[in-house]
Protein backbone atom coordinates (compact mmCIF):
# COMPACT_ATOMS: atom_id res chain seq x y z
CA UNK A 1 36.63 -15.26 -8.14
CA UNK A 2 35.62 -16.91 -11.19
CA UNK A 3 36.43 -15.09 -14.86
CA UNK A 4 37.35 -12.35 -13.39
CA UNK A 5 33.92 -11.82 -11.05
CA UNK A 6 33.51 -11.95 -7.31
CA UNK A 7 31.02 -15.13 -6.23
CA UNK A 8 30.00 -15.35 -2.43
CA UNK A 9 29.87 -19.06 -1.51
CA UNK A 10 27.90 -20.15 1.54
CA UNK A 11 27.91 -24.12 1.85
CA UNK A 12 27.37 -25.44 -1.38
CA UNK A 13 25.96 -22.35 -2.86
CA UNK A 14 27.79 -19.99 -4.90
CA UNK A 15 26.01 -16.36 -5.56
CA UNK A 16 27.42 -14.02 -7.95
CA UNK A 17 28.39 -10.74 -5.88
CA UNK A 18 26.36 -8.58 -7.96
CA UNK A 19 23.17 -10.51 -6.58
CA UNK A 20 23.85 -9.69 -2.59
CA UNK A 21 21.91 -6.71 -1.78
CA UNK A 22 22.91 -7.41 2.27
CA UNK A 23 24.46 -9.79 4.57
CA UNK A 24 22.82 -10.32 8.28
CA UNK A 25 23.80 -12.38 11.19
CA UNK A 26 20.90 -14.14 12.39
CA UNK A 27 20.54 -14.15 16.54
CA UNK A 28 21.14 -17.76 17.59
CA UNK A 29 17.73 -17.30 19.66
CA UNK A 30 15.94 -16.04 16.86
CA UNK A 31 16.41 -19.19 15.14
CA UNK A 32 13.87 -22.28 15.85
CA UNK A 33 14.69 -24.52 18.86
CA UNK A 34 14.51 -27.87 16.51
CA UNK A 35 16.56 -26.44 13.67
CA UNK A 36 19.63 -26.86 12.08
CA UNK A 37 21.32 -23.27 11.67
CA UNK A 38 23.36 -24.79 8.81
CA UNK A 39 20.56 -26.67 6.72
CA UNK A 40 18.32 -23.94 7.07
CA UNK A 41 20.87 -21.14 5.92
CA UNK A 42 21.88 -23.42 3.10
CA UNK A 43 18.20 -23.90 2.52
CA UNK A 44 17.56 -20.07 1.83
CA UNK A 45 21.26 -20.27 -0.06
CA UNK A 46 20.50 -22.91 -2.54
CA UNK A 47 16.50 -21.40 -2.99
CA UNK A 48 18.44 -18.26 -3.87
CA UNK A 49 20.92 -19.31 -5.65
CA UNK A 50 20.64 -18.90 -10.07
CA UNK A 51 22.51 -21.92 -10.54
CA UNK A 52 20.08 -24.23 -9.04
């Protein structure tokens, strides 16, 4: 919470609530062999994120 709003924070990203339209778990075998699940979600995160 931050003045009174809801942020979601994933790594170092923090997204305002009102901007998540949905939330999925990825498959673990879905994911690229070579890739790090944790860059690459905070990858998407921080593209995402408005206050980048």
């Amino acid at each position: 919470m931050y003045d009174g709003q809801p942020f979601l924070t994933i790594g170092r990203s923090v997204v305002p609530l009102t901007h998540v339209i949905a939330l999925e778990e990825q498959a673990q075998a879905q994911l690229p062999p070579d890739d790090d699940e944790e860059s690459l979600m905070a990858s998407i995160v921080s593209a995402l994120n408005p206050f980048n």
